[in-house]
C-alpha atoms as a PDB file:
ATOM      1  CA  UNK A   1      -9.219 -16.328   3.174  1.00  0.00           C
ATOM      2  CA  UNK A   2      -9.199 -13.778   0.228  1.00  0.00           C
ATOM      3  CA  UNK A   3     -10.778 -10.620   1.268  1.00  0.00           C
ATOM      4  CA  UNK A   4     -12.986  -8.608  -1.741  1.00  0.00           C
ATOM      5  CA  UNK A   5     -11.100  -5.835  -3.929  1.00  0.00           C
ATOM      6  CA  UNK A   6     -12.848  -2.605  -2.057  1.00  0.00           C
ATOM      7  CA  UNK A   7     -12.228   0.738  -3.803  1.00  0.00           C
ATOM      8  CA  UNK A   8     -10.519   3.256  -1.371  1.00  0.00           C
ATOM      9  CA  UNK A   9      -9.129   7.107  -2.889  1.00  0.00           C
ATOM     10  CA  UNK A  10      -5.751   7.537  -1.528  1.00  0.00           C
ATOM     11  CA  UNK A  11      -3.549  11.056  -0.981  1.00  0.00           C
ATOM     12  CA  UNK A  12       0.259  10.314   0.403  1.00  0.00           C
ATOM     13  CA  UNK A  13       0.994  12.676   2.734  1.00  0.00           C
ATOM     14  CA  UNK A  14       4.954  13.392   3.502  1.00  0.00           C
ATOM     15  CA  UNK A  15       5.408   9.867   4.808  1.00  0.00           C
ATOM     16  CA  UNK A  16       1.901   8.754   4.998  1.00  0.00           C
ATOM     17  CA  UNK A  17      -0.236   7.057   2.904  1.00  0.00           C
ATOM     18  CA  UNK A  18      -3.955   7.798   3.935  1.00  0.00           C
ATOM     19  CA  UNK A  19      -7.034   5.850   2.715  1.00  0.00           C
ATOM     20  CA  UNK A  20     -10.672   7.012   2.243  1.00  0.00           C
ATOM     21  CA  UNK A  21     -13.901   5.452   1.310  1.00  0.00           C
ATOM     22  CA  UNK A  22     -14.533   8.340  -0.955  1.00  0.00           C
ATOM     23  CA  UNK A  23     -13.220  11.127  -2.369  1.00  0.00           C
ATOM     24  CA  UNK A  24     -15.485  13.352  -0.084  1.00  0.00           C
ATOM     25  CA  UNK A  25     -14.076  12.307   3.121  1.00  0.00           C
ATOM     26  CA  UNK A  26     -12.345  14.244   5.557  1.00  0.00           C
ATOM     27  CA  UNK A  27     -11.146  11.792   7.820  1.00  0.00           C
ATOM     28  CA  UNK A  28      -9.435   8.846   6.584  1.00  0.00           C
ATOM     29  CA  UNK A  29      -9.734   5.367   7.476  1.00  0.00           C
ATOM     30  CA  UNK A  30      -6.588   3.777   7.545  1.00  0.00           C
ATOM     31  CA  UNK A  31      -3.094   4.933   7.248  1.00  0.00           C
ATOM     32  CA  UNK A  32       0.316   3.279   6.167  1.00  0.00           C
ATOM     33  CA  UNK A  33       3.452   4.578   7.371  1.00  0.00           C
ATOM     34  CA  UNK A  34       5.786   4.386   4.327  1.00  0.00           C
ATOM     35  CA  UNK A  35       8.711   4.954   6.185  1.00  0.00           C
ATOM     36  CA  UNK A  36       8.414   0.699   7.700  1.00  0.00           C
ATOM     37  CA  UNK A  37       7.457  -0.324   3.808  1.00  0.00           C
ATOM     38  CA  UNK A  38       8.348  -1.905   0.761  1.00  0.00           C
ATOM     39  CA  UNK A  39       6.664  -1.394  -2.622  1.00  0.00           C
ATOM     40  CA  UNK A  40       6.519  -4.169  -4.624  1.00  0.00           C
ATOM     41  CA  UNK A  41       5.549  -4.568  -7.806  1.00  0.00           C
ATOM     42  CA  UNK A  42       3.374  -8.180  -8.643  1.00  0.00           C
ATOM     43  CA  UNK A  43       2.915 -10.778 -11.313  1.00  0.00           C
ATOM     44  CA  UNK A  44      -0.447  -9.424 -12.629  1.00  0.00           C
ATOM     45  CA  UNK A  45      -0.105  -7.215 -15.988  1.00  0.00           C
ATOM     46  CA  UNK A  46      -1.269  -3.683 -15.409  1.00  0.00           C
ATOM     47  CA  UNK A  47      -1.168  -0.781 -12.593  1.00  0.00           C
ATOM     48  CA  UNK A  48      -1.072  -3.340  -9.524  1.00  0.00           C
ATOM     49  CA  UNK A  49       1.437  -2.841  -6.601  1.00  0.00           C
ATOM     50  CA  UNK A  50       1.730  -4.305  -2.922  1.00  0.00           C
ATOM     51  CA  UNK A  51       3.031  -2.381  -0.164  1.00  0.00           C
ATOM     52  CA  UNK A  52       4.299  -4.965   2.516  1.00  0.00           C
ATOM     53  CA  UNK A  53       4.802  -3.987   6.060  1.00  0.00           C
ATOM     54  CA  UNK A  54       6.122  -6.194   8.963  1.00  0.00           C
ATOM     55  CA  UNK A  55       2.542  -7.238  10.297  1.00  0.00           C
ATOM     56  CA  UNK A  56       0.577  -6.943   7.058  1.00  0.00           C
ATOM     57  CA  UNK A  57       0.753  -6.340   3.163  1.00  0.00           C
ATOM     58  CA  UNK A  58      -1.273  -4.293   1.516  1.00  0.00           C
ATOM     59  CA  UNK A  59      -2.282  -5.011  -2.109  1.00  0.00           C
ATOM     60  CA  UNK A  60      -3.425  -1.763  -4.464  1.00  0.00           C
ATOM     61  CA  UNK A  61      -4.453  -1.661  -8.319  1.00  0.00           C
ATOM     62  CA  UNK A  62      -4.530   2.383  -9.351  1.00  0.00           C
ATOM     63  CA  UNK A  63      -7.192   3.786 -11.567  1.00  0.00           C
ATOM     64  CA  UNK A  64      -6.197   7.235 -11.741  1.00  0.00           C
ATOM     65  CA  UNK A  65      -2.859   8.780 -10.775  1.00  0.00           C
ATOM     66  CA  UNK A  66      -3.365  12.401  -9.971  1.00  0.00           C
ATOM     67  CA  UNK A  67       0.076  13.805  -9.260  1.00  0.00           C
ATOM     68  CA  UNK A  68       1.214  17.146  -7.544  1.00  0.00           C
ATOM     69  CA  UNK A  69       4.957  17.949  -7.342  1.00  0.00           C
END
């Protein structure tokens, strides 16, 4: 079974990738530890990636890159 697209706002942090409901939250709701991943890249045209883990893959289409080096 296909689950629905939900929009989450997402900050990486060091090895982290935390996930939000909105923008205003201060506690996420999930996190990914990027260290176990791969990023993939996937057959749809545009901004769409999947990061796979052992137990699950996660599947992401950006909107807005906001980038701070």
């Amino acid at each position: 079974m296909v689950k629905p697209w939900r929009q989450r706002w997402v900050v990486i942090k060091g090895d982290t990738l935390l996930y939000y409901n909105t923008p205003k939250d201060e506690n996420p709701i999930g996190k990914v530890q990027l260290l176990l991943c791969t990023v993939k890249t996937t057959a749809q045209a545009g901004p769409f990636f999947d990061v796979v883990l052992p137990t699950r893959t996660y599947h992401f289409q950006a909107k807005v890159c906001i980038c701070f080096i």
